[in-house]
Each structure stands twice: as C-alpha cells, then as structure tokens.
Protein backbone atom coordinates (compact mmCIF):
# COMPACT_ATOMS: atom_id res chain seq x y z
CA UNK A 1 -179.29 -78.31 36.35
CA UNK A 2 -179.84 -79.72 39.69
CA UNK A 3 -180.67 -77.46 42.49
CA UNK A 4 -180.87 -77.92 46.26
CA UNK A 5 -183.39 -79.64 48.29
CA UNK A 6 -185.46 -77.38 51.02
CA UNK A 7 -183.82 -79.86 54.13
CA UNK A 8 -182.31 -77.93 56.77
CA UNK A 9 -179.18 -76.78 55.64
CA UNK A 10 -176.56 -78.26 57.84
CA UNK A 11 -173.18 -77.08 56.13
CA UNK A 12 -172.12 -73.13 55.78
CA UNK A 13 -173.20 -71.90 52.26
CA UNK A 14 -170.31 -72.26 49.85
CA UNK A 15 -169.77 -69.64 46.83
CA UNK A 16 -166.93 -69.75 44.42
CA UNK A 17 -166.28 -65.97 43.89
CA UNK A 18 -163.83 -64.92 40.10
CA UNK A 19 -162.05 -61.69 40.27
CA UNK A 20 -162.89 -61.29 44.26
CA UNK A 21 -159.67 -59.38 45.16
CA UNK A 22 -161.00 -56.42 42.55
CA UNK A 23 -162.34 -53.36 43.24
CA UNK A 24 -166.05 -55.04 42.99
CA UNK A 25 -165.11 -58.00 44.03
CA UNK A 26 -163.70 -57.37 47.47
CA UNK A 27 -166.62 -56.09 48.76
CA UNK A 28 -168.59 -58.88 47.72
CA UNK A 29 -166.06 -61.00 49.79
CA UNK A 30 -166.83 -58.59 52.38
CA UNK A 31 -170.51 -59.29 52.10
CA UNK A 32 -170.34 -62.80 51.73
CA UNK A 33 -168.10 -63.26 54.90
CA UNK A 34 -170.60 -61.42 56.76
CA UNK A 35 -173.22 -63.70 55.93
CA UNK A 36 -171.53 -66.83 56.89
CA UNK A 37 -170.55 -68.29 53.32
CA UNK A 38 -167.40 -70.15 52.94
CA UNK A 39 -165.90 -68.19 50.33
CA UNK A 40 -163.56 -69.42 47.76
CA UNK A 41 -161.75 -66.85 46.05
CA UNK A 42 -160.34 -67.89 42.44
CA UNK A 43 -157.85 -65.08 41.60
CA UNK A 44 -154.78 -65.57 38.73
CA UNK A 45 -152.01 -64.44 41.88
CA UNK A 46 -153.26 -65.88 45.38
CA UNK A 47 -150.50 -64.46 47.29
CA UNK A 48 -151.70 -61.01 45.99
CA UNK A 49 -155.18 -60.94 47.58
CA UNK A 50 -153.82 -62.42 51.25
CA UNK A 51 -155.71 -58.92 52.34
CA UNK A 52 -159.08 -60.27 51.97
CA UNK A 53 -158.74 -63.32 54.61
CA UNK A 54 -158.74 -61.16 57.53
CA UNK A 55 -162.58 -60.12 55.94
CA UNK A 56 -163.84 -63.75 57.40
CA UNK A 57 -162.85 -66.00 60.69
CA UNK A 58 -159.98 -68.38 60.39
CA UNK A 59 -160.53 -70.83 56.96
CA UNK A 60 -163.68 -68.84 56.03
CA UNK A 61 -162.00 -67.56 52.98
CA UNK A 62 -159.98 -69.93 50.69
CA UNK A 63 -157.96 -68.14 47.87
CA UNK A 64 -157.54 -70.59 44.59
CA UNK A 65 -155.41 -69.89 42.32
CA UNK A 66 -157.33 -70.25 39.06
CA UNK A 67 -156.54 -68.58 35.22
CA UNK A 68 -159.88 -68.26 33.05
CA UNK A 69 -158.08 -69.99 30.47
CA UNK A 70 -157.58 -73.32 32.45
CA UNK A 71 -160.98 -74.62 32.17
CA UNK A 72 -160.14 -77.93 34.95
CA UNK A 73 -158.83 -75.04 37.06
CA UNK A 74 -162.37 -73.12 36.99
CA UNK A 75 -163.96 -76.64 37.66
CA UNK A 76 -162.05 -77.22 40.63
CA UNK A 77 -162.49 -73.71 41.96
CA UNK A 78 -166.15 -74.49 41.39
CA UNK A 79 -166.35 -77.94 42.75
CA UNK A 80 -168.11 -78.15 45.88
CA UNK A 81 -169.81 -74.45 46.09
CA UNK A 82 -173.84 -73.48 46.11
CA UNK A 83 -172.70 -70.27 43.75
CA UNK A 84 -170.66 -68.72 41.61
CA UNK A 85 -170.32 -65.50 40.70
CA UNK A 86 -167.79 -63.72 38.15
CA UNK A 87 -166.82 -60.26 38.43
CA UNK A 88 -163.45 -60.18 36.38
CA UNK A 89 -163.27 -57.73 33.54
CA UNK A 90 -160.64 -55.44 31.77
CA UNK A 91 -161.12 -51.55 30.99
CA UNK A 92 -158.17 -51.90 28.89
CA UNK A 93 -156.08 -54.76 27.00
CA UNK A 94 -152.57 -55.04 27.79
CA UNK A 95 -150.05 -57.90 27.08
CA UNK A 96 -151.79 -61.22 27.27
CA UNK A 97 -154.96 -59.80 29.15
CA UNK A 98 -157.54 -59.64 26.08
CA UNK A 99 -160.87 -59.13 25.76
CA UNK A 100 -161.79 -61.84 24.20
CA UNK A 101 -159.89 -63.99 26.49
CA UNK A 102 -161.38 -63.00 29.86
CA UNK A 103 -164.62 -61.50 28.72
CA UNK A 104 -165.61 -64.22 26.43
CA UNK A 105 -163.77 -67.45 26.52
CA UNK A 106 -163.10 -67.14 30.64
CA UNK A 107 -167.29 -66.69 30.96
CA UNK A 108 -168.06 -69.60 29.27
CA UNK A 109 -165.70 -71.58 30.69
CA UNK A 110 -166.76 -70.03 33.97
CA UNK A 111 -170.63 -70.55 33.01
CA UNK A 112 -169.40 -74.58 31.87
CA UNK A 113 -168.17 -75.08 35.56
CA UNK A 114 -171.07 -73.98 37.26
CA UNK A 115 -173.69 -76.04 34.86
CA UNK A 116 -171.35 -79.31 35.29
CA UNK A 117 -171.23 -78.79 38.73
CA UNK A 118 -174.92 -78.22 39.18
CA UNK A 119 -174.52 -74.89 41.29
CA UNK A 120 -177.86 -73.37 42.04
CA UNK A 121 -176.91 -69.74 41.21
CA UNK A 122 -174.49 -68.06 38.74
CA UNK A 123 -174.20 -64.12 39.00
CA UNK A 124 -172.00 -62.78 36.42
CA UNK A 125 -171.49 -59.25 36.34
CA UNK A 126 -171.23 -57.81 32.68
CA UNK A 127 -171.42 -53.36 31.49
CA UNK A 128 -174.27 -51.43 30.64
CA UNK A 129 -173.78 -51.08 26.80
CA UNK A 130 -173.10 -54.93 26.45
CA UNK A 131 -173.86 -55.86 23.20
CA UNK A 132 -172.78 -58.63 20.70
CA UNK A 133 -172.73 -56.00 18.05
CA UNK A 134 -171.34 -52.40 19.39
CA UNK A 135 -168.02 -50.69 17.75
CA UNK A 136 -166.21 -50.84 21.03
CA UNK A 137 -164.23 -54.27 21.47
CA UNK A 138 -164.96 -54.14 25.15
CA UNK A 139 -168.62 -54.05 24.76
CA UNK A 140 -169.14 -56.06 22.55
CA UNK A 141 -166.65 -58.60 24.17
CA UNK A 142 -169.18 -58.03 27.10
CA UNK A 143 -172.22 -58.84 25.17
CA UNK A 144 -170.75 -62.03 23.96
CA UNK A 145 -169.65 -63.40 27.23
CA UNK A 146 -173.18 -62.64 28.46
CA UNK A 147 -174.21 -64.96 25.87
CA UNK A 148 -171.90 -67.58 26.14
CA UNK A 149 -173.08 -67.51 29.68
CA UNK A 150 -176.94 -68.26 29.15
CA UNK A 151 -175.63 -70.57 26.30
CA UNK A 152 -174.36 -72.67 29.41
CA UNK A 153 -175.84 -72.07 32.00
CA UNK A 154 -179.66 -70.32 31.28
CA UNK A 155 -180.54 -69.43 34.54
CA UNK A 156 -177.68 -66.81 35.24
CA UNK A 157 -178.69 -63.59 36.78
CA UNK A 158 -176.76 -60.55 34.62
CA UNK A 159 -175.68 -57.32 36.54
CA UNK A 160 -174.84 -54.62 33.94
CA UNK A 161 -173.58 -51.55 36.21
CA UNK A 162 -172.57 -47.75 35.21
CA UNK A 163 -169.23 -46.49 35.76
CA UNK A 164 -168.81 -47.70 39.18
CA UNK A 165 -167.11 -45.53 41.72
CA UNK A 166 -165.81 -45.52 45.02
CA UNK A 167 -162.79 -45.19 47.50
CA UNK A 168 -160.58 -47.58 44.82
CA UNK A 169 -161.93 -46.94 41.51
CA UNK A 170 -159.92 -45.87 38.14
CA UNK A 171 -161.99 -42.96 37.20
CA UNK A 172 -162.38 -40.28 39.50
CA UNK A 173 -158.69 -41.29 41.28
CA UNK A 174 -157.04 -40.69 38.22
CA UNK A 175 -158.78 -37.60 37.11
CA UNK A 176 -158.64 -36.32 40.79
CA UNK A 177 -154.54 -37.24 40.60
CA UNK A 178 -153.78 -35.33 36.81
CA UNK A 179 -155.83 -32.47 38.65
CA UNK A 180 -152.86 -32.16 41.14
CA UNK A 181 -150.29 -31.52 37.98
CA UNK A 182 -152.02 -30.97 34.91
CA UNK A 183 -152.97 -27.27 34.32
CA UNK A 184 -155.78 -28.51 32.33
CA UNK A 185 -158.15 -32.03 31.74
CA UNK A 186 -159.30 -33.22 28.03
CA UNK A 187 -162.75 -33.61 27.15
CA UNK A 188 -162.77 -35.91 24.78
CA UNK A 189 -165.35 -35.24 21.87
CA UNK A 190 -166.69 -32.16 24.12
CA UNK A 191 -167.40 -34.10 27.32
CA UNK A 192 -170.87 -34.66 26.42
CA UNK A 193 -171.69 -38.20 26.82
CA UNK A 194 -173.75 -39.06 29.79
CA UNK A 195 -172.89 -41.45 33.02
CA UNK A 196 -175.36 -42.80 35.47
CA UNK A 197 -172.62 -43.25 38.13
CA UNK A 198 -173.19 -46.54 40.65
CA UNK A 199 -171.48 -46.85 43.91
CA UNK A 200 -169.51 -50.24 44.29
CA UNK A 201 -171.05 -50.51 47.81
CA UNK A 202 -174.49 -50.36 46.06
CA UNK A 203 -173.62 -53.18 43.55
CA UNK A 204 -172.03 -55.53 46.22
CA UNK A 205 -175.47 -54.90 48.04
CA UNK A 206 -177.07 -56.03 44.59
CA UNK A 207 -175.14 -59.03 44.13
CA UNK A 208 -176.19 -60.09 47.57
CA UNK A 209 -179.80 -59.04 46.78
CA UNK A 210 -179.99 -61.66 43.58
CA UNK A 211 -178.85 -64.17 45.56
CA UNK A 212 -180.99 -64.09 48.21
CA UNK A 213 -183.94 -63.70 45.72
CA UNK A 214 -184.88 -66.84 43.52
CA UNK A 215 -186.57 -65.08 41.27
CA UNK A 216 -183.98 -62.91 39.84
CA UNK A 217 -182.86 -66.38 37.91
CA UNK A 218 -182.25 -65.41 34.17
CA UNK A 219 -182.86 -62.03 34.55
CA UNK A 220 -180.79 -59.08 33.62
CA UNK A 221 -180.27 -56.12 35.67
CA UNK A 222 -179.09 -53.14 34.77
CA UNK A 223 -177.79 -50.99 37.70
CA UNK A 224 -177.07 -46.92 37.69
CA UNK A 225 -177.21 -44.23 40.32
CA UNK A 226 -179.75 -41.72 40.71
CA UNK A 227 -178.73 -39.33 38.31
CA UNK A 228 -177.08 -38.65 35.23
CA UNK A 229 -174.14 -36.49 34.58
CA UNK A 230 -171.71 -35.65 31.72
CA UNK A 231 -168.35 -36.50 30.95
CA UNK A 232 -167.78 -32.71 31.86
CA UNK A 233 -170.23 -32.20 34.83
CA UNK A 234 -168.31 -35.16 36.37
CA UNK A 235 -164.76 -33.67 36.04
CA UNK A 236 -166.37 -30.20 37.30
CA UNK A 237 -167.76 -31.83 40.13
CA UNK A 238 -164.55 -33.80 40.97
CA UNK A 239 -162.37 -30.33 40.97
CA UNK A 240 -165.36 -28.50 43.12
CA UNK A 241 -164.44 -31.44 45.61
CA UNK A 242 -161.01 -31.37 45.51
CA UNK A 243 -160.44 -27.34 45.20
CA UNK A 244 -158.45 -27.09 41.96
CA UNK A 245 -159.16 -24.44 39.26
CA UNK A 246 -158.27 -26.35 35.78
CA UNK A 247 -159.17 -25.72 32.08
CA UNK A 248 -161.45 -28.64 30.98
CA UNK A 249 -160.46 -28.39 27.07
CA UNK A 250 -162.45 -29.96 24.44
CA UNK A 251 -160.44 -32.49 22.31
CA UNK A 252 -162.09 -33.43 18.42
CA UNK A 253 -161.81 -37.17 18.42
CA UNK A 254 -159.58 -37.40 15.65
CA UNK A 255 -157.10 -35.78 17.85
CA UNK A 256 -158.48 -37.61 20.97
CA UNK A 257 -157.27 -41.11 18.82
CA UNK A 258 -154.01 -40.14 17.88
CA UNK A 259 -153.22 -39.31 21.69
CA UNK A 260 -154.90 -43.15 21.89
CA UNK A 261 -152.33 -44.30 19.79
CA UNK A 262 -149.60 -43.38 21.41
CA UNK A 263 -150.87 -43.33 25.56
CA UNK A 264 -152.21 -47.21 24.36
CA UNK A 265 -148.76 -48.64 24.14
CA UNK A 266 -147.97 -47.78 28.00
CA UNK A 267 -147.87 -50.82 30.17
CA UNK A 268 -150.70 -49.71 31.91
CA UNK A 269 -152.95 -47.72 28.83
CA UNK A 270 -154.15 -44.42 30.07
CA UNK A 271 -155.92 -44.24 27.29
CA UNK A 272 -156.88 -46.46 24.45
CA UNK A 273 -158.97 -46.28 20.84
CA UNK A 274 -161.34 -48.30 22.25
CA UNK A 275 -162.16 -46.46 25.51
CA UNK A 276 -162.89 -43.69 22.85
CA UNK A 277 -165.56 -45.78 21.09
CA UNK A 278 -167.27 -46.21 24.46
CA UNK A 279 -167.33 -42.23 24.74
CA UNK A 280 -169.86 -42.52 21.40
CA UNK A 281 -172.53 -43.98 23.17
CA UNK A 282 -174.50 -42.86 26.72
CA UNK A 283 -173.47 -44.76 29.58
CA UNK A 284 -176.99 -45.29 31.51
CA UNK A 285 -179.85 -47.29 32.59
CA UNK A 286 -182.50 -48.27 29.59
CA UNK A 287 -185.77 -46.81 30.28
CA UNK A 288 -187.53 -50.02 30.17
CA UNK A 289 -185.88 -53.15 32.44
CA UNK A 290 -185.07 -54.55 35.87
CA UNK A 291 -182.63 -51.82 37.88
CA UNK A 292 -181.17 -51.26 41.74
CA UNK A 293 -184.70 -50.30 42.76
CA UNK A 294 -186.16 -53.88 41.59
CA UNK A 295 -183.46 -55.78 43.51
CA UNK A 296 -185.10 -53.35 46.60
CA UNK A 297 -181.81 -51.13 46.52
CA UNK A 298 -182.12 -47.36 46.81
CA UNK A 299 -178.91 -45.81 45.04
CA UNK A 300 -176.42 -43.96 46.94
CA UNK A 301 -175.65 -40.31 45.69
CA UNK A 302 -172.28 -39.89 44.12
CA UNK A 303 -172.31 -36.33 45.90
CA UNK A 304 -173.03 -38.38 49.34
CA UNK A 305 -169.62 -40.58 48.73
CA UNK A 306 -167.11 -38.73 46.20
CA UNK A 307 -166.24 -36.18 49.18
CA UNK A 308 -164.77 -38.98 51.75
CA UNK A 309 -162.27 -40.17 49.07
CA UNK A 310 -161.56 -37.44 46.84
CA UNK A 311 -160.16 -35.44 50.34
CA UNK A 312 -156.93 -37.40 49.99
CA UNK A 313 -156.51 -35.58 46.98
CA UNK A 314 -157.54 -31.64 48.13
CA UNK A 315 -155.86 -28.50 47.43
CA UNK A 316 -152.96 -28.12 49.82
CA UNK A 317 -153.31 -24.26 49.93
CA UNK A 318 -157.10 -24.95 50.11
CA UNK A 319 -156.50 -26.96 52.90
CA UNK A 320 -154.54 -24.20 54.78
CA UNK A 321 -157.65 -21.60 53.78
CA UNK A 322 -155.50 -19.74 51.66
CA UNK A 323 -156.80 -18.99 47.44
C-alpha cells in the first residue's frame, strides 16, 4: 500500500465516507466537514441524504450513489480520497438487505477499493461481540467482514462499539415510544444481559481520533460507556426519564422466539430470532484491549444525554404536574 509523502499538503483532505447519512455516520460527516475534508458520501439513495450538504460549504460534501454489491461503484466512490471509512450495518435483515451481503461481501469489496486505490487509512466500524464463530448471524456476519477487511487491506483500524445511543437511535426511541401505549415492556430471557451503552457523539469523536493518530493502524478498538447496565436497568431508567409506570414482564425465550417468528416477517422486523441470540451473550468492553480512553476519549454518561431526547417522549399528565 502506498501512503502519502510528508510535503506540504496543498489540496483539502479527501475521505470517502459508506453509510454516512446513518445514525453514526452523519455525525462523522459532521466531523469531517468541520475539519476541512472534502467528503464524499457513498450512500445506496443520494437524493435521500440531501440533509447532510448543508453540514459543509458549497461542494464540500459530494453524495455518490454507490451499492456494496457493485464493486466498480465502491472503486469509483473511492478513487481519489486519503480515507475511507465504512459505517454501514443492519440490526435486522429484511428483503434483499442481508447480512452477508453488506456485512461481509460489501467490506471486502469496500476493503478491495481502498487497497487498489492506495488510501492511507481505512476505518471500518464493526460490533462488540464480532466473531467469525458466534450463534447470532449478525455477529458473526460482523466478525467475518472484519476479516475480509484485514484480508485486504491489513492496516485497517476496527471500531467495535456497544449499543450506541443518542437523539436518533433504534433502542431507547422505540422502547421510549411502546412506553406511550403498551401497559407493559418484555424482558426477554429476564432482562439480564448486560450493555455498556456508547454515545454516537463519543464514537464520531473516536473515528476522528484514529484518524488523526497513525498509530492506531491495524488495531482494534473496542468502544463502551462508562458503565454497565441490564437489559432491565435500561428500560427502568428509560421510564424514570420519561414518567411512565409500566410492568417490565419477563418473557422465557422459547416464548420470546415464537413472538420472533411472527414480529420477523414485518417489513421493518421489530423483532427477530436473531436479535434474540445476541440477548445470550453480554454486550461490553473485554477486560483486556484498546477502548475510548486509549483513543484519549472520556465517555459521555448515558444519564448526562438520555434526558434531552427521551423529553419528546414524557408523560403528558407528568408534564402538567398531575400523577
């Protein structure tokens, strides 16, 4: 791989950014912008993520259309840039968005670009609980496309965040919004599996940390907040926040995956067999291994953020002091 020279730079930085209209991704744009990069943003529906260009002056940021199955579309999105970094992923399949497709094939063909293009950096940001061998399709569809990445290109730095939250994010919004109807939340398998919960701001910031440290080349990061909770602490902090009483009710998992069955087939899942798999295993930072603090990050508290989002979602008769 051919890297840069140390002459005076005397174009803007250019990084090719996958999956940069996401919830992750836009504040990396964000962050990017800020620091002057031309950004080109390689997204499946251009017209879709129009909202990011006002984050940049006039022709800072480019949106590419770009599918991670069109391998001289990723090399074109690539052509041209200093880095690349990937932050598409899938919580759930659903008609031709697979696993394997995005989290696998699109990586390597992703990781292909930026070798054959000689980029100097590649961030690619995988799951804590990536592994080539776990029961859950989605982990262990991350675990392959982290390999298929150092396969092609060895230097790639690895981000492997917690359940990310913040203002957009598909946990504690949709918990928060069943809260507003449901009379009571599942547990599934007792609520005990444990979450290190990372905010998105503080994994932007860590993205933007890698890159603008040379040695975090072909290491792997693994990025959680600054405490652990339970599936059920979690929901009992999110109704504390948002002022509704609810049952949180236990489900066995053999119940818990015939409700999968079923809630699976809904054009968007709201829950699946595999998301259940995931609930087997602890979601948090290894004891041994690079974390936030290593990139120089100190984590945000999810107590510090939860409260400026979750008030869209409050208790009306709380609101008006009354219960």
């Amino acid at each position: 791989m051919t890297t840069h020279n140390n002459m005076p730079r005397t174009t803007p930085h250019t990084t090719t950014i996958f999956g940069g209209s996401g919830f992750l991704g836009r504040h990396i744009v964000r962050r990017l912008a800020a620091r002057g990069d031309i950004v080109k943003v390689a997204v499946r529906h251009p017209e879709r993520a129009n909202f990011l260009k006002p984050m940049g002056d006039v022709g800072q940021i480019v949106l590419i259309k770009a599918n991670l199955q069109d391998s001289a579309a990723i090399v074109d999105a690539v052509a041209g840039s200093d880095t690349v970094i990937n932050c598409v992923g899938l919580l759930a399949e659903a008609g031709r968005q697979r696993f394997a497709s995005l989290h696998v094939d699109g990586v390597r063909h992703i990781a292909q670009a930026a070798e054959v293009m000689e980029v100097d950096r590649f961030i690619h940001l995988s799951a804590i609980g990536a592994d080539p061998h776990a029961d859950a399709l989605y982990s262990r569809t991350k675990g392959l496309g982290e390999q298929a990445a150092r396969e092609a290109f060895p230097n790639v730095t690895i981000l492997r965040p917690s359940l990310v939250f913040g203002a957009e994010d598909k946990f504690f919004n949709l918990f928060a919004g069943f809260a507003r109807w449901l009379p009571a939340l599942p547990l599934f398998g007792g609520g005990h599996n444990k979450f290190q919960p990372v905010y998105v701001g503080d994994v932007a910031d860590a993205v933007m940390a890698a890159l603008n440290n040379p040695d975090t080349a072909g290491k792997t990061f693994e990025l959680g907040g600054p405490a652990t909770y339970s599936f059920r602490q979690l929901l009992q902090l999110m109704l504390q926040i948002t002022g509704y009483n609810r049952l949180l009710i236990p489900v066995p998992m053999p119940l818990a995956y015939l409700q999968a069955l079923i809630l699976e087939r809904l054009p968007t899942p709201l829950l699946t067999r595999d998301q259940l798999r995931l609930l087997k295993k602890d979601n948090v930072v290894a004891d041994k291994g690079l974390t936030l603090k290593d990139l120089g990050i100190t984590p945000t508290a999810l107590e510090t953020i939860l409260p400026t989002y979750l008030a869209a979602y409050k208790n009306p008769q709380k609101l008006d002091g009354v219960g």
